[in-house]
N, C-alpha and C. Protein backbone atom coordinates (compact mmCIF):
# COMPACT_ATOMS: atom_id res chain seq x y z
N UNK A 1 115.82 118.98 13.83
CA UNK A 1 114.97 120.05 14.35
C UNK A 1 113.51 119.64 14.28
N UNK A 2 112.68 119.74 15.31
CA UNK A 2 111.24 119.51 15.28
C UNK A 2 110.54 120.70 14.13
N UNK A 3 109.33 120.14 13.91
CA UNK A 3 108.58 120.93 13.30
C UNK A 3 109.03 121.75 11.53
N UNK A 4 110.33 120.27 11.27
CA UNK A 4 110.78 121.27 9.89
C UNK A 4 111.68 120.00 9.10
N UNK A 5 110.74 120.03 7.94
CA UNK A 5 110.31 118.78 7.21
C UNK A 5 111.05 118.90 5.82
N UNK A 6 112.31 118.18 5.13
CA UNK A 6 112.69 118.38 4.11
C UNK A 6 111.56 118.32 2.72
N UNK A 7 111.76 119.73 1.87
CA UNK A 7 110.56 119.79 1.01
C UNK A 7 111.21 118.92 -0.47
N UNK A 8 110.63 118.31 -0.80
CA UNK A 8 111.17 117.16 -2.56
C UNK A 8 110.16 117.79 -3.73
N UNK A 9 111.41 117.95 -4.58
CA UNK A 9 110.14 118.84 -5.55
C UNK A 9 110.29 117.54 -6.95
N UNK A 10 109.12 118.00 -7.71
CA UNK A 10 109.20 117.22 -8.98
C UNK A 10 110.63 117.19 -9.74
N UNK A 11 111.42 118.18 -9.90
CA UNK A 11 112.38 117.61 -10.78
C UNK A 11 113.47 117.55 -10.18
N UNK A 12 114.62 116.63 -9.82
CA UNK A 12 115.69 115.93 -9.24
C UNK A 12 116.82 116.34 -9.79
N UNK A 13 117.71 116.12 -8.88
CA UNK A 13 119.05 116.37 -9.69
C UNK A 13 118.99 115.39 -10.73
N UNK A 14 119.01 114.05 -10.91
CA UNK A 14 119.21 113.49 -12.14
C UNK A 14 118.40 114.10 -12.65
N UNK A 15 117.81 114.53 -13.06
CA UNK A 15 116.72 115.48 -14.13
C UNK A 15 117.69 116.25 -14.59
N UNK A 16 118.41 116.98 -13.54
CA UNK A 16 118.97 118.21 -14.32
C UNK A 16 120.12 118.11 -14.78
N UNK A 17 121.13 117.01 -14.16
CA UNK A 17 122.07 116.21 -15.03
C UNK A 17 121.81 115.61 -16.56
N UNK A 18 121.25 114.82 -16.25
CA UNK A 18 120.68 114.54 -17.56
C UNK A 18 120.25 115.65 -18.58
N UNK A 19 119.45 116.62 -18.49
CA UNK A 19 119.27 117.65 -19.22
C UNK A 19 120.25 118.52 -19.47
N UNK A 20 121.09 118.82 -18.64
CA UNK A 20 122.76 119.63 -18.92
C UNK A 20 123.79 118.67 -19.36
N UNK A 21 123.97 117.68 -19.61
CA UNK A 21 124.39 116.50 -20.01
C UNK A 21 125.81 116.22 -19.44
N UNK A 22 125.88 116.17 -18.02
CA UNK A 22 126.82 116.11 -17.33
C UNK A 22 126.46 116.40 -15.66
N UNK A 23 127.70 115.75 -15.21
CA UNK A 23 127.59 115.16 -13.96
C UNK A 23 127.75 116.59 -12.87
N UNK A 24 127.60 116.42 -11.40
CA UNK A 24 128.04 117.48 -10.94
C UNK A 24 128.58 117.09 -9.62
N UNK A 25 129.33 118.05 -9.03
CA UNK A 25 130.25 117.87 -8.23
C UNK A 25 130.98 118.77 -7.71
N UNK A 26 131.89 119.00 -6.29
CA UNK A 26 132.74 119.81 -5.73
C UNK A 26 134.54 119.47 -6.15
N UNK A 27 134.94 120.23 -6.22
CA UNK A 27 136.27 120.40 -6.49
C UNK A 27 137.04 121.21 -5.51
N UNK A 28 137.28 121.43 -3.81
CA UNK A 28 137.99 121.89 -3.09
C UNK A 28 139.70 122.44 -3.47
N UNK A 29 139.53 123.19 -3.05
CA UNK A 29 140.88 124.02 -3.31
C UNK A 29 141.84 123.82 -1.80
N UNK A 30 142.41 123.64 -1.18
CA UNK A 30 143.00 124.15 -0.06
C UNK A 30 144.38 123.94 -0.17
N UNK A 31 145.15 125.13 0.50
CA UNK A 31 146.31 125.40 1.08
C UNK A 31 146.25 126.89 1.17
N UNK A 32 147.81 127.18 1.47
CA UNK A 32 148.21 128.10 2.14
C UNK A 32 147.38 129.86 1.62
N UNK A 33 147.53 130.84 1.96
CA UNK A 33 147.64 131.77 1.68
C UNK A 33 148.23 132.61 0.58
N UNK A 34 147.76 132.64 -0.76
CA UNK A 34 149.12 132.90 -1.60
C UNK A 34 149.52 131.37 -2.65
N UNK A 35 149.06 130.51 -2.41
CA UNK A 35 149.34 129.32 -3.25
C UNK A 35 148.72 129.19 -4.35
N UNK A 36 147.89 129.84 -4.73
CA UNK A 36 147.64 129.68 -5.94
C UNK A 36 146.26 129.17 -6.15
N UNK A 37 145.54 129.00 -5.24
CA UNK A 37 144.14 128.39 -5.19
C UNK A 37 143.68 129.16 -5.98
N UNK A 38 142.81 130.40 -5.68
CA UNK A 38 142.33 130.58 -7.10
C UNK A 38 142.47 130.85 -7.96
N UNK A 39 143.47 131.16 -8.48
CA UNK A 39 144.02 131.04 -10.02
C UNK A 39 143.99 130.05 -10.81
N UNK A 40 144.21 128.97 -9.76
CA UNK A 40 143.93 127.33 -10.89
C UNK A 40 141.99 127.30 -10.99
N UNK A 41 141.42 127.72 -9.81
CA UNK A 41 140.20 127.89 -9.80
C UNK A 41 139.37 128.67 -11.58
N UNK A 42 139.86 130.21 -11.26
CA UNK A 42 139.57 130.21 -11.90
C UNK A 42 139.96 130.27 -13.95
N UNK A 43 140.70 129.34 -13.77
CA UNK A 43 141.20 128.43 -15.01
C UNK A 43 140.68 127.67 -15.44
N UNK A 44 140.40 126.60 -14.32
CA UNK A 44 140.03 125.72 -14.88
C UNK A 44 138.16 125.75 -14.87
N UNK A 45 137.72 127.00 -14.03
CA UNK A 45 136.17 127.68 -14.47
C UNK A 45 136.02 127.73 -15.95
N UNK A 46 136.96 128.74 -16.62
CA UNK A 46 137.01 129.30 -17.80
C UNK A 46 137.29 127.79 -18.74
N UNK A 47 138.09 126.98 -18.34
CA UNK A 47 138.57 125.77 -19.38
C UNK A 47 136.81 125.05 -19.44
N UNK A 48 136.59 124.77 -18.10
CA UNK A 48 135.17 123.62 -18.19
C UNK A 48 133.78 124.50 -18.85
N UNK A 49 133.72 125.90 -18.74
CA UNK A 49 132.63 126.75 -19.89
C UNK A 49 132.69 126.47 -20.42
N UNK A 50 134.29 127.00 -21.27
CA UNK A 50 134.72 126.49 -22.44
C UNK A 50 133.85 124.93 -23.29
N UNK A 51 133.74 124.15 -22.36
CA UNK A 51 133.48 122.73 -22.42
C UNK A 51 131.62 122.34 -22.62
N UNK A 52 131.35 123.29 -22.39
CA UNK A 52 130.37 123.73 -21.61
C UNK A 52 129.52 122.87 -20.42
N UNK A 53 129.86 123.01 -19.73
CA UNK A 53 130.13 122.48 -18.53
C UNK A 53 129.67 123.86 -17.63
N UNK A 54 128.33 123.39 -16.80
CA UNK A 54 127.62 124.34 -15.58
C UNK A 54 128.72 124.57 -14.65
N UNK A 55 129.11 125.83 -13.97
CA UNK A 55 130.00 126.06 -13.05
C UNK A 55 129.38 126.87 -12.46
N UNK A 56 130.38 127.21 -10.96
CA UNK A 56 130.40 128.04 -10.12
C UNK A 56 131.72 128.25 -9.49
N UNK A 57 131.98 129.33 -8.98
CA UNK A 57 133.31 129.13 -8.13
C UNK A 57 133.10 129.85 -7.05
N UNK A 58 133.78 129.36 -5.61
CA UNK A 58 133.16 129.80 -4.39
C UNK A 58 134.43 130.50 -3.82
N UNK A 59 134.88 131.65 -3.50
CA UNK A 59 135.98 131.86 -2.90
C UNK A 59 136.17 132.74 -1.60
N UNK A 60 137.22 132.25 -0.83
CA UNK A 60 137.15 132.29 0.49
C UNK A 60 136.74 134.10 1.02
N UNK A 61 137.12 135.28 0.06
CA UNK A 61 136.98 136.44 0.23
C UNK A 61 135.85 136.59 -0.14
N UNK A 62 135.27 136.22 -0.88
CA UNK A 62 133.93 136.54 -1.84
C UNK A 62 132.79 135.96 -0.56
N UNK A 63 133.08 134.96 0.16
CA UNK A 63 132.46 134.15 0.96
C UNK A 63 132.33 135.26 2.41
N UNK A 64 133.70 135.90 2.32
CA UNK A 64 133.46 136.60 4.18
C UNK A 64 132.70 137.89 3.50
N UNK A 65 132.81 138.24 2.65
CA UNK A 65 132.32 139.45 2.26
C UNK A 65 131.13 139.74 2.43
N UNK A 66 129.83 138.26 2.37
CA UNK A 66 128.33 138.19 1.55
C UNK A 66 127.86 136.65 3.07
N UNK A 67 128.38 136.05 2.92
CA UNK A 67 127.20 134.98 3.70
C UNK A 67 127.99 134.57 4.94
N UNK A 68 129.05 135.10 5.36
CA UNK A 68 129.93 135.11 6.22
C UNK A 68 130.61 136.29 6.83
N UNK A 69 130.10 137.29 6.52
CA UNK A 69 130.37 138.24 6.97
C UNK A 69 130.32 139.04 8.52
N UNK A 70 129.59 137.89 9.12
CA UNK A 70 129.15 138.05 10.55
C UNK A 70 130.55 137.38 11.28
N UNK A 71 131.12 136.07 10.68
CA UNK A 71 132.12 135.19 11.36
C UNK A 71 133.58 136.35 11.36
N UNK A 72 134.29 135.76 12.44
CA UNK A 72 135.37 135.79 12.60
C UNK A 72 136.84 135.15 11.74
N UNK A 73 137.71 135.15 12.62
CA UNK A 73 139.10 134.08 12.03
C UNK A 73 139.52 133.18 13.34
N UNK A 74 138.47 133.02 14.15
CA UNK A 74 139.29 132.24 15.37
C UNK A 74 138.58 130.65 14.76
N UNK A 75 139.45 129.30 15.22
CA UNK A 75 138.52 127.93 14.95
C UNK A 75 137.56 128.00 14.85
N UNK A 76 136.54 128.84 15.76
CA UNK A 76 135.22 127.76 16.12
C UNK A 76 134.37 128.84 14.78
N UNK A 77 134.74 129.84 14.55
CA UNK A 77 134.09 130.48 13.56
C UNK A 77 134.61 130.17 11.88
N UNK A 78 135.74 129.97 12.05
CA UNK A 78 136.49 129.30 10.58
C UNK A 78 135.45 127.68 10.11
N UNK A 79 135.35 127.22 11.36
CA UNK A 79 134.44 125.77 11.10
C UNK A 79 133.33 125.86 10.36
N UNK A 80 132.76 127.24 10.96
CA UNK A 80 131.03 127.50 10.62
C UNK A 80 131.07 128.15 9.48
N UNK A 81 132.31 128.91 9.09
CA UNK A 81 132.57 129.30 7.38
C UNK A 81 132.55 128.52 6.51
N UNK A 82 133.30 126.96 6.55
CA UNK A 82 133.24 126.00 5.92
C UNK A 82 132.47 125.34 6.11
N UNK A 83 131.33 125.63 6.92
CA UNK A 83 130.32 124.40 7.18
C UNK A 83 129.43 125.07 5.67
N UNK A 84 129.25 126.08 6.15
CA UNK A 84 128.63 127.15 5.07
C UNK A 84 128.55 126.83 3.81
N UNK A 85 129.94 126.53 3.26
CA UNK A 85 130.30 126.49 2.07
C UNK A 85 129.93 125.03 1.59
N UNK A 86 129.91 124.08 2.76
CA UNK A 86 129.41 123.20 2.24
C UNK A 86 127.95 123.01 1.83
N UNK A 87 127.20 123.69 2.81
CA UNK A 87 125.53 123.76 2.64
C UNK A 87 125.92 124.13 1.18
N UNK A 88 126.49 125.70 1.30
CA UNK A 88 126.17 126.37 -0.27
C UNK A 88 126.39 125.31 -1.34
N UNK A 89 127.85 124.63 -1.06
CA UNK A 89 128.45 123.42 -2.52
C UNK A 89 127.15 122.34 -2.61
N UNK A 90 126.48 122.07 -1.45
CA UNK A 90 125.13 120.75 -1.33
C UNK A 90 124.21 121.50 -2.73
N UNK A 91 124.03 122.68 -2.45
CA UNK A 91 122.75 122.80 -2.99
C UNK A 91 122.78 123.17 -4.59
N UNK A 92 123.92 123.79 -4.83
CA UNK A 92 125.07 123.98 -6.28
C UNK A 92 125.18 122.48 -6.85
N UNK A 93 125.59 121.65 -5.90
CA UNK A 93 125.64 119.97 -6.90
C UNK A 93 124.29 119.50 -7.18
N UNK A 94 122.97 119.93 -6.47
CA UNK A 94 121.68 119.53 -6.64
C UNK A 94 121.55 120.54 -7.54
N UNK A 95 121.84 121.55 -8.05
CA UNK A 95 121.75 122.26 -9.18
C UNK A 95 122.35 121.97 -10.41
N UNK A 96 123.01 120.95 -10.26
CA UNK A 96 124.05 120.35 -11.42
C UNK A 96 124.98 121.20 -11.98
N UNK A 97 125.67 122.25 -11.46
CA UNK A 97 126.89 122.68 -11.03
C UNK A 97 127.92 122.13 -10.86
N UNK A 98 129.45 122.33 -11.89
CA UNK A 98 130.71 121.66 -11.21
C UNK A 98 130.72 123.28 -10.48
N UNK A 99 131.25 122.32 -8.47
CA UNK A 99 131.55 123.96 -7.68
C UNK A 99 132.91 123.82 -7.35
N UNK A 100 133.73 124.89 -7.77
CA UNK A 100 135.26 125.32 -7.62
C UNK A 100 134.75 126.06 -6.10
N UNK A 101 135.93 125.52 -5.15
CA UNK A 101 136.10 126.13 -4.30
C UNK A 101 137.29 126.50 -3.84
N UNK A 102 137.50 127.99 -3.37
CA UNK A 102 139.17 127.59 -3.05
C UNK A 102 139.07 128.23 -2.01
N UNK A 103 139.54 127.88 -0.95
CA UNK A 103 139.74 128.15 0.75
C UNK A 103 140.63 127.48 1.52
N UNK A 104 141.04 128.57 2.30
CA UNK A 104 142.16 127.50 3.14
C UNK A 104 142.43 126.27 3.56
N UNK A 105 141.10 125.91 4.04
CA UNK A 105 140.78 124.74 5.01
C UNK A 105 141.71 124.09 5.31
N UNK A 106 142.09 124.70 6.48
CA UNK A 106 143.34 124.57 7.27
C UNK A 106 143.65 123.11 7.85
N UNK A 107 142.54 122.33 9.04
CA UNK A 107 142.42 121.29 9.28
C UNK A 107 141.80 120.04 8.44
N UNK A 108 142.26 118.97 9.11
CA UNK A 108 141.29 117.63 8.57
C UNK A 108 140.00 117.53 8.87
N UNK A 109 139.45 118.36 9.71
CA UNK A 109 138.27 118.27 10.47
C UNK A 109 137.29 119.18 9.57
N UNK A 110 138.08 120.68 8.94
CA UNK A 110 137.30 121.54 8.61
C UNK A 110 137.08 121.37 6.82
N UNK A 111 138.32 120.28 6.75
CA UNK A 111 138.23 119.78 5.28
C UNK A 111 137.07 118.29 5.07
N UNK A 112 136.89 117.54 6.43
CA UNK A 112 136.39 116.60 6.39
C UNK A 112 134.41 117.75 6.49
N UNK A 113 134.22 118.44 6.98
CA UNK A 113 133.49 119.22 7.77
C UNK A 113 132.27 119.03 5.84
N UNK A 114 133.15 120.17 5.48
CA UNK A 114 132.62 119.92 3.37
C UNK A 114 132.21 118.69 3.20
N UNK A 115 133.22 117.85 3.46
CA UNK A 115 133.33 116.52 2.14
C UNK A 115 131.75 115.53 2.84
N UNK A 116 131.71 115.46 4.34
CA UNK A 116 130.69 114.72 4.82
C UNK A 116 129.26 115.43 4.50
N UNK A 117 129.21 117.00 4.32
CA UNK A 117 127.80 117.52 4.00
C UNK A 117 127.47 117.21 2.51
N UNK A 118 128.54 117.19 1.72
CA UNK A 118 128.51 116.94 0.11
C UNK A 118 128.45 115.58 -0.40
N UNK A 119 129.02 114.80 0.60
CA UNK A 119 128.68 113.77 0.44
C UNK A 119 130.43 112.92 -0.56
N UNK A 120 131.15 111.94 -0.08
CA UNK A 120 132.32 111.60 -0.72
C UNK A 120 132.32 111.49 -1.97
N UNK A 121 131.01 110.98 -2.40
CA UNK A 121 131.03 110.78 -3.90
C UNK A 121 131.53 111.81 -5.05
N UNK A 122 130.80 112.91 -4.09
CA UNK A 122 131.29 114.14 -4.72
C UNK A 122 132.07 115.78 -4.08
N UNK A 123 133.01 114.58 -4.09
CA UNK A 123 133.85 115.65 -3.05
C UNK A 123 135.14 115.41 -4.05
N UNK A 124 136.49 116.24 -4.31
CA UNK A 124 137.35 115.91 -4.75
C UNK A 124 138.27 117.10 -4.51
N UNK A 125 139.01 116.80 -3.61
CA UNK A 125 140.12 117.41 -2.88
C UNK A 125 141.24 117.79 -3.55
N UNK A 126 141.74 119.08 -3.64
CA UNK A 126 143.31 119.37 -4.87
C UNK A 126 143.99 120.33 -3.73
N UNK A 127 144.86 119.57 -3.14
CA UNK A 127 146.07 120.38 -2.25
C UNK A 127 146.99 120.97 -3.00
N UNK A 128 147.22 122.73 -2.47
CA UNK A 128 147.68 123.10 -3.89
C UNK A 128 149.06 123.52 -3.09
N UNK A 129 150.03 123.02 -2.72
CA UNK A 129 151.14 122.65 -2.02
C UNK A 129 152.27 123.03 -1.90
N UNK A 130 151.77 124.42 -2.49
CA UNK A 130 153.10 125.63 -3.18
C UNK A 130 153.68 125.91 -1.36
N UNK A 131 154.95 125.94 -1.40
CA UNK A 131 155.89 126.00 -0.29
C UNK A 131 155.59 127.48 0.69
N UNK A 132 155.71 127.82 1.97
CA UNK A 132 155.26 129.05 2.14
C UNK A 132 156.62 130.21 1.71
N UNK A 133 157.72 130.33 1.43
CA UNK A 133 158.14 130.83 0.92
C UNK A 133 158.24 131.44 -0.29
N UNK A 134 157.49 130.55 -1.28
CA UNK A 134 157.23 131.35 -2.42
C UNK A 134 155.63 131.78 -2.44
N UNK A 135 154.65 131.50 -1.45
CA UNK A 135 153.65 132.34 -1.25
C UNK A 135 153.67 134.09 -0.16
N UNK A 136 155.05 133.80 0.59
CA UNK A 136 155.48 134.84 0.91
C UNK A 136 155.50 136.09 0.11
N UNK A 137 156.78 135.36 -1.29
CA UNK A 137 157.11 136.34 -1.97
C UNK A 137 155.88 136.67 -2.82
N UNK A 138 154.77 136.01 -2.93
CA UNK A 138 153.74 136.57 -4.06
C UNK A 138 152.40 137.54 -2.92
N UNK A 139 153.03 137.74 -1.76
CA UNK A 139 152.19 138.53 -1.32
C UNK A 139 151.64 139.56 -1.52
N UNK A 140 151.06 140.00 -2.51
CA UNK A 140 150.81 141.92 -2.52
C UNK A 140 150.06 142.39 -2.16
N UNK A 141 149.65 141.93 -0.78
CA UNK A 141 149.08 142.15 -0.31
C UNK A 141 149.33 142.47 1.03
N UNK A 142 150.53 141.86 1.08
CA UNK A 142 151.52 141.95 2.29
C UNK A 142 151.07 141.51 3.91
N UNK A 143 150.10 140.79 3.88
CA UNK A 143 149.57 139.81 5.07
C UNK A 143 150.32 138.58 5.64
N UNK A 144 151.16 138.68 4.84
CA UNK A 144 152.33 137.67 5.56
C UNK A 144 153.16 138.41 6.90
N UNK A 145 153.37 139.62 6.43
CA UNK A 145 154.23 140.43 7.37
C UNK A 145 153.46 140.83 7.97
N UNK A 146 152.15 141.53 8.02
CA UNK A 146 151.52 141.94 8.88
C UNK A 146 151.41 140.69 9.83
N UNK A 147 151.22 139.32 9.45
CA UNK A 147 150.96 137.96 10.23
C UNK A 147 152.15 138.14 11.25
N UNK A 148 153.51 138.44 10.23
CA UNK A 148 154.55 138.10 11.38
C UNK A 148 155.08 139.27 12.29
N UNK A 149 154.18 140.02 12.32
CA UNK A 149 154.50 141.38 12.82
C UNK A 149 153.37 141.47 14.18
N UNK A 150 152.52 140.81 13.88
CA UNK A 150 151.52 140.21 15.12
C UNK A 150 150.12 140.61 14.95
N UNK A 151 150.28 141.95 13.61
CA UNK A 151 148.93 142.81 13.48
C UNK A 151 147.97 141.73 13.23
N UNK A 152 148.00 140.79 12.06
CA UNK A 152 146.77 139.63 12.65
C UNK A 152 147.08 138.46 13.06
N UNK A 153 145.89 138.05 13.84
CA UNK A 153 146.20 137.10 14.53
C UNK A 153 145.51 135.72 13.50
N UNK A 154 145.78 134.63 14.22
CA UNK A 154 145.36 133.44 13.49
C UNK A 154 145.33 133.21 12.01
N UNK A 155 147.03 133.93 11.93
CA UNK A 155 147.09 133.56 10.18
C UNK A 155 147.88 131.92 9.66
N UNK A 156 146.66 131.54 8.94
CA UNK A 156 147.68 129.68 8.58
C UNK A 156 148.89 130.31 8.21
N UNK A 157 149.79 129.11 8.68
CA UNK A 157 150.88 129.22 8.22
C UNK A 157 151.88 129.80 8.81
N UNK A 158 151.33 131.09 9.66
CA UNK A 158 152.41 131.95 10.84
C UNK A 158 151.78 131.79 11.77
N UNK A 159 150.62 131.96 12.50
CA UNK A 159 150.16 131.80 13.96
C UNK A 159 149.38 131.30 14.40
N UNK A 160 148.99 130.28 12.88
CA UNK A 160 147.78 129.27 12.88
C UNK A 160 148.37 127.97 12.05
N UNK A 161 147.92 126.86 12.52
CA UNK A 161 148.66 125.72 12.09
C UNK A 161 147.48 125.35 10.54
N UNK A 162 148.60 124.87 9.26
CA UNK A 162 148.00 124.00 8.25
C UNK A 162 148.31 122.71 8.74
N UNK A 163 147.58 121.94 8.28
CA UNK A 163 147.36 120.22 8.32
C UNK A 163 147.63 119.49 7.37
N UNK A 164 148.59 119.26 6.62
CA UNK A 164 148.48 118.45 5.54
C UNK A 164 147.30 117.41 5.45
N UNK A 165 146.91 117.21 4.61
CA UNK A 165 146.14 115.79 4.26
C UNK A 165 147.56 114.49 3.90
N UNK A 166 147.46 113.63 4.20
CA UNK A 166 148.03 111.94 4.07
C UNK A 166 148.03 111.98 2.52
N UNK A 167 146.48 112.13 1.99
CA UNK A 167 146.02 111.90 1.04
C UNK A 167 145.08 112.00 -0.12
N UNK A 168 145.54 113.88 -0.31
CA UNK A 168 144.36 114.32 -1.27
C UNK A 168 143.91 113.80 -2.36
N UNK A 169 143.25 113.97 -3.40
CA UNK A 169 143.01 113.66 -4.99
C UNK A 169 144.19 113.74 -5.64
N UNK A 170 144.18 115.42 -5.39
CA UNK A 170 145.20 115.73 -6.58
C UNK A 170 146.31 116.85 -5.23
N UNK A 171 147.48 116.49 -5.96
CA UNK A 171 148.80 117.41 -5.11
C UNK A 171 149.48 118.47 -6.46
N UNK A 172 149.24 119.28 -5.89
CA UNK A 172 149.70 120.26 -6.96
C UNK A 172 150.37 121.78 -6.74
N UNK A 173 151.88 121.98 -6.77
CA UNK A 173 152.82 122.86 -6.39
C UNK A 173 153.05 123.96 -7.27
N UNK A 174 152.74 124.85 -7.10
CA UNK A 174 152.64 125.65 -8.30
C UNK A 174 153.17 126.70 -8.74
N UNK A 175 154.92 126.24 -7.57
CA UNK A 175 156.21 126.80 -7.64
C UNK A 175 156.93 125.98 -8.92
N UNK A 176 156.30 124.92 -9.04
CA UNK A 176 156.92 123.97 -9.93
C UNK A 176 155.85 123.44 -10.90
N UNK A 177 154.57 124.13 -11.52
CA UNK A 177 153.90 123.83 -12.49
C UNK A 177 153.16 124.86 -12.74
N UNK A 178 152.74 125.07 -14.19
CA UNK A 178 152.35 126.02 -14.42
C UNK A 178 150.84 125.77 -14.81
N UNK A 179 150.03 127.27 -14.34
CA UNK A 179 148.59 127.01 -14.28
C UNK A 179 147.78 126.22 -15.15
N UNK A 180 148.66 126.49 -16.93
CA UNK A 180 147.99 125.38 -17.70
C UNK A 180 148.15 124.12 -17.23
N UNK A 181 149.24 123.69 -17.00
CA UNK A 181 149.52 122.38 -16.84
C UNK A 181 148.96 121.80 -15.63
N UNK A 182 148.50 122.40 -14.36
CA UNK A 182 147.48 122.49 -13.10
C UNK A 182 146.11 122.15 -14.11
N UNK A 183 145.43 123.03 -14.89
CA UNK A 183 144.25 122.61 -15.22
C UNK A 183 144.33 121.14 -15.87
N UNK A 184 144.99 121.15 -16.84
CA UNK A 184 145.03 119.72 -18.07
C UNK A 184 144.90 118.63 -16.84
N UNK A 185 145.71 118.45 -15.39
CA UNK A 185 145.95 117.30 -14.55
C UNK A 185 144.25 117.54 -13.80
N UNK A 186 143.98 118.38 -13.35
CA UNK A 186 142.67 118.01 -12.82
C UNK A 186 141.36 117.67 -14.11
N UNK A 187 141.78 118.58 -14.89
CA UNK A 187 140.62 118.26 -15.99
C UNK A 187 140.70 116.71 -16.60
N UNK A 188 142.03 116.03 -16.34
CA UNK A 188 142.21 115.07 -16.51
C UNK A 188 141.47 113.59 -15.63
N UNK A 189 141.71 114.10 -14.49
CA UNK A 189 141.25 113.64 -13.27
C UNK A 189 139.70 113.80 -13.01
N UNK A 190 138.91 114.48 -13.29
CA UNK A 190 138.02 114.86 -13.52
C UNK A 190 136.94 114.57 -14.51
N UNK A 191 137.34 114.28 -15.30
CA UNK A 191 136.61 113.76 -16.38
C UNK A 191 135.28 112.90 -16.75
N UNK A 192 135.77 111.83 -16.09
CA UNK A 192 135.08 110.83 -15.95
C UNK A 192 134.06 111.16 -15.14
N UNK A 193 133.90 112.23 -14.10
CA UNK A 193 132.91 112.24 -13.26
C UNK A 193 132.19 113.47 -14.14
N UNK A 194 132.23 113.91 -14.86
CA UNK A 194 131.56 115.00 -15.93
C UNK A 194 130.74 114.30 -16.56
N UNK A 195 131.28 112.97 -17.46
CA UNK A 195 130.11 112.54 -18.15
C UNK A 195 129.38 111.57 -17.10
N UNK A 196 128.08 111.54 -18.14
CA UNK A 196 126.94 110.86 -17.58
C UNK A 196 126.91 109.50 -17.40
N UNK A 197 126.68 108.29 -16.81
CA UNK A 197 126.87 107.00 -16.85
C UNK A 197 124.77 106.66 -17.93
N UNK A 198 124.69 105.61 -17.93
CA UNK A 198 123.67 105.35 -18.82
C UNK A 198 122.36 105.72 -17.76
N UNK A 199 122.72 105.10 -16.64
CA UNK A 199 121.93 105.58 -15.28
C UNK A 199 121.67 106.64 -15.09
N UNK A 200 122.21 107.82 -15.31
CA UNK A 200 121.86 109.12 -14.96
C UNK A 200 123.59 109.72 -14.51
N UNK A 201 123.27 110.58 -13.29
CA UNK A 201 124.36 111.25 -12.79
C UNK A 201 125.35 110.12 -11.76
């Protein structure tokens, strides 16, 4: 854009890494509807406090409610939700923030959309891979049937296509593991990018 100049202030993210004594970074959530995204979210929020460890957690309702509230559910507006979230996760990791996010992000494009504004280094992808049948049954919300009943349209999973990734971080089913045992594997995975190298962040 003409006429609009990125502003650099005196103190840097390594400043504020270093002073919170730990690293920062995005942690993406995606799959289905009902899988369990934020529940491991916010687990493993509460485990890394615990730690004390700067957090945030970004979630896909909390998101249409407040800075998205203008968008839709068709592609071209789902894109600009996640573009969103990435600005928001950019400026949360320059805050030295670990940011939990959990959102559908249905495609490779709208998952790649995050990871290129945040940058790969700090991007780390957890497909949470629970089958749609047992996100069916945990509906209580009952948007599955309304999906298959036609009342909404462009729901993942019934009238909107998910994308697997080839090759997330972490794969995690959570018909077949339980939320502790979800946190211990990412907190595991994770780790290393928490502490500080001698360099800084």
């Amino acid at each position: 854009m003409s006429n609009i100049y990125y502003q650099n202030y005196i103190v840097n993210r390594e400043q504020r890494n270093k002073q919170n004594s730990h690293g920062s970074f995005l942690i993406l959530f995606t799959g289905l509807f009902g899988a369990g995204k934020s529940t491991i979210a916010a687990a493993l929020d509460k485990a890394l406090h615990d730690r004390g460890i700067r957090t945030y957690a970004l979630d896909g309702d909390n998101i249409r409610l407040g800075i998205s509230q203008d968008l839709n559910f068709n592609k071209q507006d789902r894109e600009e939700n996640l573009r969103r979230v990435g600005e928001i996760t950019k400026l949360f990791i320059d805050a030295c923030l670990v940011t939990l996010a959990a959102f559908v992000a249905p495609s490779d494009k709208s998952r790649n959309i995050i990871k290129s504004i945040v940058g790969v280094e700090n991007y780390i992808e957890v497909f949470v891979s629970t089958p749609i049948e047992v996100c069916e049954k945990r509906d209580a919300k009952g948007l599955y049937a309304k999906a298959r009943a036609g009342e909404i349209a462009n729901f993942t999973g019934v009238s909107a296509p998910y994308e697997k990734r080839k090759n997330p971080d972490l794969n995690i089913d959570c018909s077949e593991k339980k939320i502790e045992t979800a946190v211990t594997e990412i907190m595991k995975y994770v780790n290393d990018k928490i502490k500080l190298s001698n360099d800084g962040c």
